[in-house]
N, C-alpha and C. Protein backbone atom coordinates (compact mmCIF):
# COMPACT_ATOMS: atom_id res chain seq x y z
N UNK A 1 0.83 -1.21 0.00
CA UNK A 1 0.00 0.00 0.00
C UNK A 1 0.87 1.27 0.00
N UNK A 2 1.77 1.41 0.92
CA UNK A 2 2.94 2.41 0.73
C UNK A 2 3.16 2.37 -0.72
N UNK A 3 3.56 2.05 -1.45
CA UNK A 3 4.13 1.74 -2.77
C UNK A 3 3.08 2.36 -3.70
N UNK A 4 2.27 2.07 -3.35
CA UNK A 4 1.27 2.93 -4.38
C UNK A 4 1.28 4.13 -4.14
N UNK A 5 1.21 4.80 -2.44
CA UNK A 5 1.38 5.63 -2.45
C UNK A 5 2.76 6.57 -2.65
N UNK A 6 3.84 6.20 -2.87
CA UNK A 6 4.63 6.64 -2.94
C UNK A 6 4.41 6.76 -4.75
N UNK A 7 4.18 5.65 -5.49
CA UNK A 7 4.16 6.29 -6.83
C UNK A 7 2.96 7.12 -7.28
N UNK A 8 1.87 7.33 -6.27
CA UNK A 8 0.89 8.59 -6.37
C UNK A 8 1.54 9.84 -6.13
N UNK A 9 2.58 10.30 -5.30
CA UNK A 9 3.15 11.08 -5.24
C UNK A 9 4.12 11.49 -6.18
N UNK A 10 5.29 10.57 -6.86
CA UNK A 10 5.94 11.04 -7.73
C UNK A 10 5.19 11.40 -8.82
N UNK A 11 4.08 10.38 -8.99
CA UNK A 11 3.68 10.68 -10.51
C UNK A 11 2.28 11.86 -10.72
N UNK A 12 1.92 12.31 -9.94
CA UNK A 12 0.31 13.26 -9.91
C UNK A 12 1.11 14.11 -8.80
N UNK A 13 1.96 14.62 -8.36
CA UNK A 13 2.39 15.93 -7.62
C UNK A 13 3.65 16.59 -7.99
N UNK A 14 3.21 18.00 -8.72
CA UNK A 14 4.55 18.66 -8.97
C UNK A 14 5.04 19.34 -7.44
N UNK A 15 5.64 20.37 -7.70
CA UNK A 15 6.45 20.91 -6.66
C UNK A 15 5.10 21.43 -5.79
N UNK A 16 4.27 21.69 -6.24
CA UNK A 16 3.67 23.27 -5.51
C UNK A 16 2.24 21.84 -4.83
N UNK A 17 2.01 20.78 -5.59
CA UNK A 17 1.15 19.86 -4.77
C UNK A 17 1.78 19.32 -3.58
N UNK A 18 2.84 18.99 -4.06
CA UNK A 18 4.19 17.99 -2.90
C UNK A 18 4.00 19.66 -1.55
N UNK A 19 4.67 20.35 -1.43
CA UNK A 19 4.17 20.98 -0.87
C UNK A 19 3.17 21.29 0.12
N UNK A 20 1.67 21.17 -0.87
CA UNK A 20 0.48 21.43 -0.19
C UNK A 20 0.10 20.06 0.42
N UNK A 21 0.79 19.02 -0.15
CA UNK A 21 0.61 17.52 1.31
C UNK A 21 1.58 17.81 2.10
N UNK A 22 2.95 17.87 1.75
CA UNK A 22 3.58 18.12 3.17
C UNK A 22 3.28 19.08 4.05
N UNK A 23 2.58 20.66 4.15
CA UNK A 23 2.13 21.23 4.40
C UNK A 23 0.90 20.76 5.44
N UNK A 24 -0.28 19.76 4.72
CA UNK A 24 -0.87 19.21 5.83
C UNK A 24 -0.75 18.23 6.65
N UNK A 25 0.63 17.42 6.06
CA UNK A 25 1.16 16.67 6.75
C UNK A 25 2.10 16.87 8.47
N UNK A 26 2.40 18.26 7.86
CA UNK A 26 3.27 18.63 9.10
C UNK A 26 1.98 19.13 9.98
N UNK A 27 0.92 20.02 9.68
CA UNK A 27 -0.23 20.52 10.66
C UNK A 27 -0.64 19.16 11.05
N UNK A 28 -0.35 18.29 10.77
CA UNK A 28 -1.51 17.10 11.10
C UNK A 28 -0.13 16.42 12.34
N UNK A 29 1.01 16.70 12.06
CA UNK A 29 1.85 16.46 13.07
C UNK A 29 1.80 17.10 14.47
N UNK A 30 1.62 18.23 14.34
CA UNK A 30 1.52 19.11 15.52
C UNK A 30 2.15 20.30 15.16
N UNK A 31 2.60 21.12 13.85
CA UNK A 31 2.93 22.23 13.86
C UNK A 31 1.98 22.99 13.66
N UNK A 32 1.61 24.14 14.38
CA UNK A 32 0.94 25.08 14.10
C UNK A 32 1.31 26.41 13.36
N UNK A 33 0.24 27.44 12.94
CA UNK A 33 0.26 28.65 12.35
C UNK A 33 0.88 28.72 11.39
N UNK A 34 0.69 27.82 10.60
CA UNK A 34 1.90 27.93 9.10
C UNK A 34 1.96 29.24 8.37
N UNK A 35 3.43 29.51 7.57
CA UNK A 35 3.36 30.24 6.87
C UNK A 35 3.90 29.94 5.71
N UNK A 36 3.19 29.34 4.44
CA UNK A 36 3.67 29.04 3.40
C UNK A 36 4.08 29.76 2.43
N UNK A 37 5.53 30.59 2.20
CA UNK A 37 5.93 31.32 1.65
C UNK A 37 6.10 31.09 0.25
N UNK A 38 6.60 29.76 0.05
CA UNK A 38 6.65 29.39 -1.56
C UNK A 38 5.47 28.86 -1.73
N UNK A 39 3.86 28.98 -1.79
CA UNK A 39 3.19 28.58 -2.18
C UNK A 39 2.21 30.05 -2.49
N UNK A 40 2.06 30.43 -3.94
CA UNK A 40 1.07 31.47 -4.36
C UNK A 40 -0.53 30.96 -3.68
N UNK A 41 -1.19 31.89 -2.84
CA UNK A 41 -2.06 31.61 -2.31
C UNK A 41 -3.43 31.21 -3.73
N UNK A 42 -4.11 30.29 -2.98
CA UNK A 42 -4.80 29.89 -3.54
C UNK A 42 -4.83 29.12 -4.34
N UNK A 43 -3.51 28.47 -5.12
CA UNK A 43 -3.20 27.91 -5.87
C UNK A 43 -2.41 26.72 -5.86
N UNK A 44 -1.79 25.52 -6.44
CA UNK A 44 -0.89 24.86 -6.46
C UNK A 44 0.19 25.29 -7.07
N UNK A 45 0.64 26.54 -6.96
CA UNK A 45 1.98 26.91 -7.62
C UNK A 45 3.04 27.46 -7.36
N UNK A 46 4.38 27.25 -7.10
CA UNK A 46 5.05 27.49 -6.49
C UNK A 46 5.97 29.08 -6.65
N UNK A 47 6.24 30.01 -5.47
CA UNK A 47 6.84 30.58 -5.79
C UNK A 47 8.29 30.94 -5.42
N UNK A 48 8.80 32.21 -5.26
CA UNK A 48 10.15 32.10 -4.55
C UNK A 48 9.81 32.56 -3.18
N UNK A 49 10.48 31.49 -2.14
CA UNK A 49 10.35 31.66 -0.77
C UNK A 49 11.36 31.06 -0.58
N UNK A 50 12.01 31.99 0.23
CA UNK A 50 12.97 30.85 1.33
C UNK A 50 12.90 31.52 2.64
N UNK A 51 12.51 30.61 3.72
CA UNK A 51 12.11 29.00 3.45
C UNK A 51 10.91 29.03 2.82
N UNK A 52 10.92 27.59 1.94
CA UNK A 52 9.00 27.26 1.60
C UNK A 52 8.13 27.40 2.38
N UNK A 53 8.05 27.21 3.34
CA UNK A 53 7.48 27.50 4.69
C UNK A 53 8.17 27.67 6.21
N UNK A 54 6.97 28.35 7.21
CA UNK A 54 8.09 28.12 8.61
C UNK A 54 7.25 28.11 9.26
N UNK A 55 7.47 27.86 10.72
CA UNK A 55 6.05 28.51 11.77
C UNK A 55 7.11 28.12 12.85
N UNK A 56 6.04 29.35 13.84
CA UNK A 56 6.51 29.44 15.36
C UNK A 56 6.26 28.48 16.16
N UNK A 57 7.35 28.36 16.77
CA UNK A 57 7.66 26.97 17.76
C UNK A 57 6.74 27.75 19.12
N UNK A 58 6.90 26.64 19.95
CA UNK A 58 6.05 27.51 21.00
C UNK A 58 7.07 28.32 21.87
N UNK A 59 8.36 27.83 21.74
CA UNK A 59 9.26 28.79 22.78
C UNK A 59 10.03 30.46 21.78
N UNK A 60 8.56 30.21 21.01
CA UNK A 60 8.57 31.39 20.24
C UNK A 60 10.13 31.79 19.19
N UNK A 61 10.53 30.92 18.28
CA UNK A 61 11.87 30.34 17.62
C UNK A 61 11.24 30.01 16.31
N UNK A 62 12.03 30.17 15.32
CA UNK A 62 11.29 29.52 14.49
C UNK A 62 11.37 28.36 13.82
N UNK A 63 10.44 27.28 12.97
CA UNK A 63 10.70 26.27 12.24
C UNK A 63 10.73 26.50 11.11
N UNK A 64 12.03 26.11 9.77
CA UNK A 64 11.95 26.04 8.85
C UNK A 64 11.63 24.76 8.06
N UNK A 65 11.08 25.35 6.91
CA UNK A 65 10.47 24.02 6.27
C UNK A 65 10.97 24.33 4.88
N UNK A 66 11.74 23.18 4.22
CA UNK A 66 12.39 23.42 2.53
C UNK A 66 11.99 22.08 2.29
N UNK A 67 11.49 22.47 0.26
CA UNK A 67 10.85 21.02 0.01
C UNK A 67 11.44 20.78 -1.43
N UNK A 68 11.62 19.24 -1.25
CA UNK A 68 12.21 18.96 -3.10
C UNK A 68 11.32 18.29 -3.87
N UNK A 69 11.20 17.91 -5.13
CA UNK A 69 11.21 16.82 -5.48
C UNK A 69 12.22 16.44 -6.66
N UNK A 70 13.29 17.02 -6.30
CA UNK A 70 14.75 16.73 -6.86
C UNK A 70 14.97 15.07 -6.77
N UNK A 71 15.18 14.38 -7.70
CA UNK A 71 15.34 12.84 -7.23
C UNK A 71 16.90 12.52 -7.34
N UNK A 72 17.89 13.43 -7.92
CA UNK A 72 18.98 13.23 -8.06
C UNK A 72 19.66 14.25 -6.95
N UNK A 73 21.09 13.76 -6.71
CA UNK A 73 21.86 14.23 -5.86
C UNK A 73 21.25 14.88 -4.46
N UNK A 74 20.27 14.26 -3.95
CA UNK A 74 19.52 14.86 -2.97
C UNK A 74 20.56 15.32 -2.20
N UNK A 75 21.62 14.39 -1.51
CA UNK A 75 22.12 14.99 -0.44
C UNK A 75 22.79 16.86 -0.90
N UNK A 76 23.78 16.96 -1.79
CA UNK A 76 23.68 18.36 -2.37
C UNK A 76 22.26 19.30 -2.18
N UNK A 77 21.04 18.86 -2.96
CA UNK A 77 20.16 19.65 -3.00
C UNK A 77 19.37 19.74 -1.22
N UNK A 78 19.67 19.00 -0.90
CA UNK A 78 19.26 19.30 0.76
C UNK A 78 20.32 19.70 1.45
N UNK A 79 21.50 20.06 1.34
CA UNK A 79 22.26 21.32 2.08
C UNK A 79 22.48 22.25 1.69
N UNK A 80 22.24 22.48 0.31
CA UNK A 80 21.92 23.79 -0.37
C UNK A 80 20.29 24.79 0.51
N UNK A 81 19.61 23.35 0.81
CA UNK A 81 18.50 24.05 0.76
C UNK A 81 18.82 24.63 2.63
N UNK A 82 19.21 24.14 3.61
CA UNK A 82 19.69 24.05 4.57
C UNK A 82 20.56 25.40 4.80
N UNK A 83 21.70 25.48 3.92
CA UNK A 83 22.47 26.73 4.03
C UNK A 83 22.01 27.86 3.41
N UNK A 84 20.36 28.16 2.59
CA UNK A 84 19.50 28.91 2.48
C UNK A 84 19.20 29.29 3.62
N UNK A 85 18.84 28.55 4.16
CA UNK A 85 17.71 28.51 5.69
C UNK A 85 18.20 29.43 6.54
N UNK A 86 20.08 29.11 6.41
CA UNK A 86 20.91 29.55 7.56
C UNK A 86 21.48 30.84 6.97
N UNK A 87 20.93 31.75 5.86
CA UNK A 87 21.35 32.93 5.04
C UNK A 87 20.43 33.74 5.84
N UNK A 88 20.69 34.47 6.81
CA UNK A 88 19.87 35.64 7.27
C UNK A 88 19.70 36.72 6.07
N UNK A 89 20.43 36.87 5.26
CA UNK A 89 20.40 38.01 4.39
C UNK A 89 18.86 37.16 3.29
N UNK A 90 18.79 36.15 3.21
CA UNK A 90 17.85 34.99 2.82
C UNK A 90 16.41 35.30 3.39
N UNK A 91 16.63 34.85 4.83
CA UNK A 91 15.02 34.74 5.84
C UNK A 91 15.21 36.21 6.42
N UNK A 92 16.31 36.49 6.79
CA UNK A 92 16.08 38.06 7.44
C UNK A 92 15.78 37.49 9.26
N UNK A 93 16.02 36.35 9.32
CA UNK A 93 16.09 35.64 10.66
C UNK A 93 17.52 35.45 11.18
N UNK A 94 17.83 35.79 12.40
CA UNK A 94 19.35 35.50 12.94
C UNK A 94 19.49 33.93 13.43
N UNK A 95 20.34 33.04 12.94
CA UNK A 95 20.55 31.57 12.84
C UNK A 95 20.30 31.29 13.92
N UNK A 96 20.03 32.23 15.46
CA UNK A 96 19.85 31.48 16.95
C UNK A 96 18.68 31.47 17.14
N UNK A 97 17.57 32.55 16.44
CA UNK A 97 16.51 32.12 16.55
C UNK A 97 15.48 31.16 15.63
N UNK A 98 16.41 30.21 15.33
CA UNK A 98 15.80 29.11 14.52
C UNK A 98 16.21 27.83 14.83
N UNK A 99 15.01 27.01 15.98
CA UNK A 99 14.98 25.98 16.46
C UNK A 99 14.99 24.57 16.13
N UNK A 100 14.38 24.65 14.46
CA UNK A 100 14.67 23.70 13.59
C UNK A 100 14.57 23.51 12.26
N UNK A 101 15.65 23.17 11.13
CA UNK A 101 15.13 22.71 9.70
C UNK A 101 14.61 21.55 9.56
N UNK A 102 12.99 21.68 8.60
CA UNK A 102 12.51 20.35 8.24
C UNK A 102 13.20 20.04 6.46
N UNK A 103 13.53 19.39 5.99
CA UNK A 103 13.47 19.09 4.60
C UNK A 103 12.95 17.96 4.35
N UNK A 104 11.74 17.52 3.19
CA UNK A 104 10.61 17.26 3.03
C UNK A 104 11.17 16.99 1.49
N UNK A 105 11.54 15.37 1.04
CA UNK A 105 11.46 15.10 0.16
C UNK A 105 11.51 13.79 -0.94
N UNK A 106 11.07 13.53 -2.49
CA UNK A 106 10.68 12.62 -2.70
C UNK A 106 11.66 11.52 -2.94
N UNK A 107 12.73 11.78 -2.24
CA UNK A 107 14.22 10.84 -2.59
C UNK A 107 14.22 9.59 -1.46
N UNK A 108 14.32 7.88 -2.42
CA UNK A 108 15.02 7.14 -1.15
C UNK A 108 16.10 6.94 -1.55
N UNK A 109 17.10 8.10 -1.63
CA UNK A 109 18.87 7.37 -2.06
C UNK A 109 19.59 7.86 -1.28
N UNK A 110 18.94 9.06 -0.04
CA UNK A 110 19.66 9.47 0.71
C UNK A 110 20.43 8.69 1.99
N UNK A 111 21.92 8.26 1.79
CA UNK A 111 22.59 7.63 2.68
C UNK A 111 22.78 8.06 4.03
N UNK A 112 22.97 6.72 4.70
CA UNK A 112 23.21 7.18 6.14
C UNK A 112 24.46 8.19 6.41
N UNK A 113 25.78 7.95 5.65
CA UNK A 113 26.44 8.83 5.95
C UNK A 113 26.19 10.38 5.93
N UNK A 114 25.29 10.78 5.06
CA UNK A 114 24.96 12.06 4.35
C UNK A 114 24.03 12.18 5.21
N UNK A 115 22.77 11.73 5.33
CA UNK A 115 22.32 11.87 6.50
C UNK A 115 22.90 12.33 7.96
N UNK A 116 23.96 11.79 8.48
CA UNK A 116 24.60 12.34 9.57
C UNK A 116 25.59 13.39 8.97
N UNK A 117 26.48 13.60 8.25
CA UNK A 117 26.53 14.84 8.21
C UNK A 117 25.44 15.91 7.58
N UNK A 118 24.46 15.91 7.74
CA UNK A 118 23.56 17.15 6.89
C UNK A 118 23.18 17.27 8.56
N UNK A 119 22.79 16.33 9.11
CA UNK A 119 22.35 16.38 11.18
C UNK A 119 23.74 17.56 11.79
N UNK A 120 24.62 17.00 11.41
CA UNK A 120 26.25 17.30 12.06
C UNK A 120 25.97 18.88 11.52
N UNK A 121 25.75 19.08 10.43
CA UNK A 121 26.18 20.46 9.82
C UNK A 121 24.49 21.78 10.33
N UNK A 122 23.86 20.86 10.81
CA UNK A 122 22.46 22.02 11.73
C UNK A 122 22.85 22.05 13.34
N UNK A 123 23.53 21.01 13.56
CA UNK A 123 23.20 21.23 15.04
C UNK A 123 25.01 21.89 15.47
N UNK A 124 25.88 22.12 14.10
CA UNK A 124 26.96 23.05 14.90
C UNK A 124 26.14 24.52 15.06
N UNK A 125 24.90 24.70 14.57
CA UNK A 125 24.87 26.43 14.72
C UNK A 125 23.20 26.12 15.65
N UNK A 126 23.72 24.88 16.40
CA UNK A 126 22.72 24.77 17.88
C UNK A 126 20.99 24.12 17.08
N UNK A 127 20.75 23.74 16.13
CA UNK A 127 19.56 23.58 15.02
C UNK A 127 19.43 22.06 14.51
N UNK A 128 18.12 21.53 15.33
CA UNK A 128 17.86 20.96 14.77
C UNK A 128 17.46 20.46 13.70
N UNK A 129 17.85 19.10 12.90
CA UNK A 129 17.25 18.48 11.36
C UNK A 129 16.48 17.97 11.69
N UNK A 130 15.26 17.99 10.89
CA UNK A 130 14.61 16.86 10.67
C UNK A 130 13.81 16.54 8.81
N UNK A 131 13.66 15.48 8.89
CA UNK A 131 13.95 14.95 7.07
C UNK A 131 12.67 14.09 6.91
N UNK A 132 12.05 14.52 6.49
CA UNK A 132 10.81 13.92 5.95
C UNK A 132 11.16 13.16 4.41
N UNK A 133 11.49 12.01 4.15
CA UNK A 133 11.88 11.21 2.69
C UNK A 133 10.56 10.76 2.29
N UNK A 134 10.24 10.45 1.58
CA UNK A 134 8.64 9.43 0.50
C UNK A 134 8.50 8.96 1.57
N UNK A 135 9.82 7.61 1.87
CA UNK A 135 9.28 6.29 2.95
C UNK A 135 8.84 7.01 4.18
N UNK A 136 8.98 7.95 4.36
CA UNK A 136 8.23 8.47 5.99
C UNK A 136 7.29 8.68 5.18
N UNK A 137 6.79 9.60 4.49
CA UNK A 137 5.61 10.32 4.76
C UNK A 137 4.58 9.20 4.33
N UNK A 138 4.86 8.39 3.03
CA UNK A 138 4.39 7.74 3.05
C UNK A 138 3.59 6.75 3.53
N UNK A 139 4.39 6.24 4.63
CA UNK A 139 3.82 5.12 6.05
C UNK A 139 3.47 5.80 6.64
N UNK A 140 3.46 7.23 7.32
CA UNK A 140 2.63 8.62 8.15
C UNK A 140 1.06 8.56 7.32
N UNK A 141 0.91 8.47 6.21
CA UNK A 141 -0.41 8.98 5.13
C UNK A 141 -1.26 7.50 5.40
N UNK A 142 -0.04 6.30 5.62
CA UNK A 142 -1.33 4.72 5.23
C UNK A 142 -1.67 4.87 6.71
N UNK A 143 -0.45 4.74 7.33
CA UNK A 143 -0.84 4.01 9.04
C UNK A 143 -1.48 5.47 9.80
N UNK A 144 -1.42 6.66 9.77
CA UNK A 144 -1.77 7.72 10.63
C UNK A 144 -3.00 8.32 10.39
N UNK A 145 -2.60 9.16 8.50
CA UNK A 145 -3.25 10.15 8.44
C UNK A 145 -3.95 9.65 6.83
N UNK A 146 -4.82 8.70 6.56
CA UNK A 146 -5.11 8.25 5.65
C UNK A 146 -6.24 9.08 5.17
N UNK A 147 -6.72 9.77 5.94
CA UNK A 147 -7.30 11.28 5.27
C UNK A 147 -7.02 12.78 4.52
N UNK A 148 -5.38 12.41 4.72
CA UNK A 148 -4.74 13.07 3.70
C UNK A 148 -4.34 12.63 2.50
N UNK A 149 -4.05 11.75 2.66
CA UNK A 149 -4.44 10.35 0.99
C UNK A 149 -5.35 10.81 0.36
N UNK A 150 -6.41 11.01 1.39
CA UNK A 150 -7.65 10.39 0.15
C UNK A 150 -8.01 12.16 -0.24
N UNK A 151 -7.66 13.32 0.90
CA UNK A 151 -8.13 14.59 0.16
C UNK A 151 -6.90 15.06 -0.64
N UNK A 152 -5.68 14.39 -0.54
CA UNK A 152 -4.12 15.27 -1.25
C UNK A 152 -3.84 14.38 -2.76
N UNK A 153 -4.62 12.91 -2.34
CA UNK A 153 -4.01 12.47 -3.61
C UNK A 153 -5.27 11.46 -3.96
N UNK A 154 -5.91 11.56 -3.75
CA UNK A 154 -7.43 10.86 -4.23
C UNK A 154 -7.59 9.40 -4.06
N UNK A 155 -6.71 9.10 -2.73
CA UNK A 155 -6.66 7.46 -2.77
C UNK A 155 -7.48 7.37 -1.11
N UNK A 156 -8.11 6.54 -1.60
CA UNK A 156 -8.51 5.72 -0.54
C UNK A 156 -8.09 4.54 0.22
N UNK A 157 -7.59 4.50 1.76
CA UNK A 157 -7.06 3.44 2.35
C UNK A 157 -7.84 2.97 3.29
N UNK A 158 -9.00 3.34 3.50
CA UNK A 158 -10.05 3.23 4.56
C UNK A 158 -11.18 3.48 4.22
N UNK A 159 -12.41 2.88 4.92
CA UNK A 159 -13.82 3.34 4.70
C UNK A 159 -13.80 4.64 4.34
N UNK A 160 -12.68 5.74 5.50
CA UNK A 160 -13.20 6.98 5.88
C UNK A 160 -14.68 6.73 6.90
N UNK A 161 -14.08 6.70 7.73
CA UNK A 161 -14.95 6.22 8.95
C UNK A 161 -14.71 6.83 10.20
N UNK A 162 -13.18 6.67 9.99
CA UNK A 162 -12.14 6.78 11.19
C UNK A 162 -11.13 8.02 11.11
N UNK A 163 -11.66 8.99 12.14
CA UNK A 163 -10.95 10.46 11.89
C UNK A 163 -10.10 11.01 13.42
N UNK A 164 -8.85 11.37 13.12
CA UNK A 164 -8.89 12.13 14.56
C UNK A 164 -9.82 12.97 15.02
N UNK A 165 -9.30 13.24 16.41
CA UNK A 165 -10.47 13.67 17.14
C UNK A 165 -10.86 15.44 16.09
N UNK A 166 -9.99 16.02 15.47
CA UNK A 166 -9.95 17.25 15.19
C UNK A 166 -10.15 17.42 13.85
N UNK A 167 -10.20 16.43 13.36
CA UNK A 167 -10.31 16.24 11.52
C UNK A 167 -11.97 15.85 11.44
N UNK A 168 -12.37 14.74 12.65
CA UNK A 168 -13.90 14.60 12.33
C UNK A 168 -14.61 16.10 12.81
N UNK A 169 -14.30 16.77 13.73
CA UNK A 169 -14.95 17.90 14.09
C UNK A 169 -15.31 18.67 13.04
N UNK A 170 -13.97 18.77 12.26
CA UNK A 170 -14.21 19.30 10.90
C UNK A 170 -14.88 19.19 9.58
N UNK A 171 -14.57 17.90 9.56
CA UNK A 171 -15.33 17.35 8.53
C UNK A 171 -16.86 17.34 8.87
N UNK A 172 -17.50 16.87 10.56
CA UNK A 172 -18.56 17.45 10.73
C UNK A 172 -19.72 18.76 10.66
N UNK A 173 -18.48 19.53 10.83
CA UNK A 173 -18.99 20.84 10.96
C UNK A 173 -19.67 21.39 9.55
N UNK A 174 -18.06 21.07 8.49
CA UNK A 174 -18.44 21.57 7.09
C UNK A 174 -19.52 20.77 6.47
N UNK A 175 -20.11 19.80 6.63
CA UNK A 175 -20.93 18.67 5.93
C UNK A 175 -22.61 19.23 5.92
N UNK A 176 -22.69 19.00 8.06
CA UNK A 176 -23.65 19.30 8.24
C UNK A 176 -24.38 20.39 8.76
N UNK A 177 -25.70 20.91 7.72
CA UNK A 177 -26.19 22.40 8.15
C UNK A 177 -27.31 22.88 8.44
N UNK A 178 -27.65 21.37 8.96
CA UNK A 178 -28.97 21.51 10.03
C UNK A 178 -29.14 21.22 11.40
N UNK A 179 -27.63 20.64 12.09
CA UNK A 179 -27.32 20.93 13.10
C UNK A 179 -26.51 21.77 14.03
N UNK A 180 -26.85 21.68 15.12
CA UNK A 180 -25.49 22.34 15.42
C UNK A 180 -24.19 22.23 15.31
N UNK A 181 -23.22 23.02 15.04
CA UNK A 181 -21.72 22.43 14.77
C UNK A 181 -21.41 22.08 16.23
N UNK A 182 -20.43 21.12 16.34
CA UNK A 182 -19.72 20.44 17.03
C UNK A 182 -19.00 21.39 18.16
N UNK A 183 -18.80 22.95 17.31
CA UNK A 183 -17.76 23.75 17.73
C UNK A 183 -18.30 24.78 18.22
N UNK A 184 -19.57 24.36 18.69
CA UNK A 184 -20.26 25.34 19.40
C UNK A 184 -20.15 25.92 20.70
N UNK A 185 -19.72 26.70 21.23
CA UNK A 185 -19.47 27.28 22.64
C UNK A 185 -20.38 26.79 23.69
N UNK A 186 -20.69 26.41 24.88
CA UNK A 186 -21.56 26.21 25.94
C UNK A 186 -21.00 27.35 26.77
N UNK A 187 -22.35 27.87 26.62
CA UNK A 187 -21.85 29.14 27.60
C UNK A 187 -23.52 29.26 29.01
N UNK A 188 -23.08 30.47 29.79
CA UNK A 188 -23.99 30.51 30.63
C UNK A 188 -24.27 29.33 31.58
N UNK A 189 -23.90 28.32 31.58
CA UNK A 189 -23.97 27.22 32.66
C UNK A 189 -22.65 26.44 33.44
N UNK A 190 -22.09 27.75 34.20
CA UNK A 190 -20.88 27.57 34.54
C UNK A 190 -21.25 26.81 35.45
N UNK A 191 -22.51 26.57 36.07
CA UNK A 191 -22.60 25.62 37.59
C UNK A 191 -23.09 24.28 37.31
N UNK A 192 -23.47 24.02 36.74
CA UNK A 192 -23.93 22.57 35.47
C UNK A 192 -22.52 22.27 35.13
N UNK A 193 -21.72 22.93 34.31
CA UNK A 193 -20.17 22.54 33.99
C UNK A 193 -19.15 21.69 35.22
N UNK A 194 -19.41 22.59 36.44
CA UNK A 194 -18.90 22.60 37.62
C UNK A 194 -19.05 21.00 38.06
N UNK A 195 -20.29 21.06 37.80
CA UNK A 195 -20.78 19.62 38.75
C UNK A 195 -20.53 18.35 38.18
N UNK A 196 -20.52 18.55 36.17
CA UNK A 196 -20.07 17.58 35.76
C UNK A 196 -18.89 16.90 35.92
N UNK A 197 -17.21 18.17 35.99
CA UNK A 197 -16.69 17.98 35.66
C UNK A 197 -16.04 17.15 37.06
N UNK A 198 -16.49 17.89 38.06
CA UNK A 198 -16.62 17.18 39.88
C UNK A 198 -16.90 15.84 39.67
N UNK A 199 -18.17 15.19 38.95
CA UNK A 199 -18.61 14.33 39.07
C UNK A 199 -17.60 12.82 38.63
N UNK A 200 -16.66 13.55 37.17
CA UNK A 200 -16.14 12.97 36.54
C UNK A 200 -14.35 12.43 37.02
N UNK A 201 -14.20 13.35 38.10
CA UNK A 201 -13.42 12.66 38.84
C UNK A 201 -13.16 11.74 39.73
């Protein structure tokens, strides 16, 4: 099943789609407030940003995000993209306040050695790597987030039945519009709240 999905990705996503899945791939990880700089709003198309994206860490630092789908010489094209990251004259960010580079891409030829030095060459200026390849995201899309499959690349791995807790809210909300949304406030019954929440301990 990986395998398919991995050749759904090379073959139906240029730069600016690859992107807009890794993009919900990382929100679906736990990064918040994105800011997708190489992506023309509204569109699948890519523009000039560096980084492609970033967002604020919570100890208020930032995360960079650079994406390929270079299939040759990755290790080159991922420290190129890396020593972008680390060009303040580039982000206009000073290299200490940037807590980590992600690079996000469709290569499995990247070696272990290259791998540890591309790690070796972020964390001399205190910065963490981290490397999203096909084979991750891939097994992240069947085994995790198989609702990004089926809305990023039109495949289905499941009924669609089965949603996190924050994806069905959503998908509830937008669907149905004769009930109440899910995301509705309870307000005015702070002493009803009180007693439940007493009760529930």
């Amino acid at each position: 099943m990986t395998s398919k999905i991995k050749s759904l990705i090379l073959s139906s996503l240029e730069g600016g789609g690859f992107q807009d899945l890794c993009d919900a791939l990382l929100c679906a990880e736990g990064y918040k407030d994105i800011f997708s700089l190489g992506m023309k709003a509204g569109t699948l198309k890519t523009t000039t940003g560096n980084p492609d994206t970033y967002f604020r860490s919570e100890s208020g630092k930032y995360i960079f995000v650079a994406y390929t789908t270079e299939q040759t010489s990755i290790n080159k094209k991922i420290k190129e993209d890396i020593e972008k990251c680390l060009d303040q004259e580039k982000t206009g960010v000073s290299v200490k306040d940037i807590e980590k580079i992600i690079c996000c891409h469709t290569s499995s030829t990247l070696k272990a050695g290259d791998d540890q030095a591309l790690r070796k060459l972020c964390a001399s200026y205190g910065i963490e790597l981290e490397l999203y390849g096909i084979d991750r995201i891939a097994n992240l899309l069947y085994r995790v987030y198989p609702y990004i499959a089926k809305d990023k690349l039109n495949f289905s791995i499941d009924s669609n039945q089965i949603f996190p807790r924050e994806e069905f809210i959503k998908q509830y909300d937008n669907s149905n519009g004769r009930t109440a949304p899910l995301t509705t406030t309870f307000l005015y019954r702070e002493n009803e709240k009180k007693e439940i929440f007493e009760a529930l301990v």
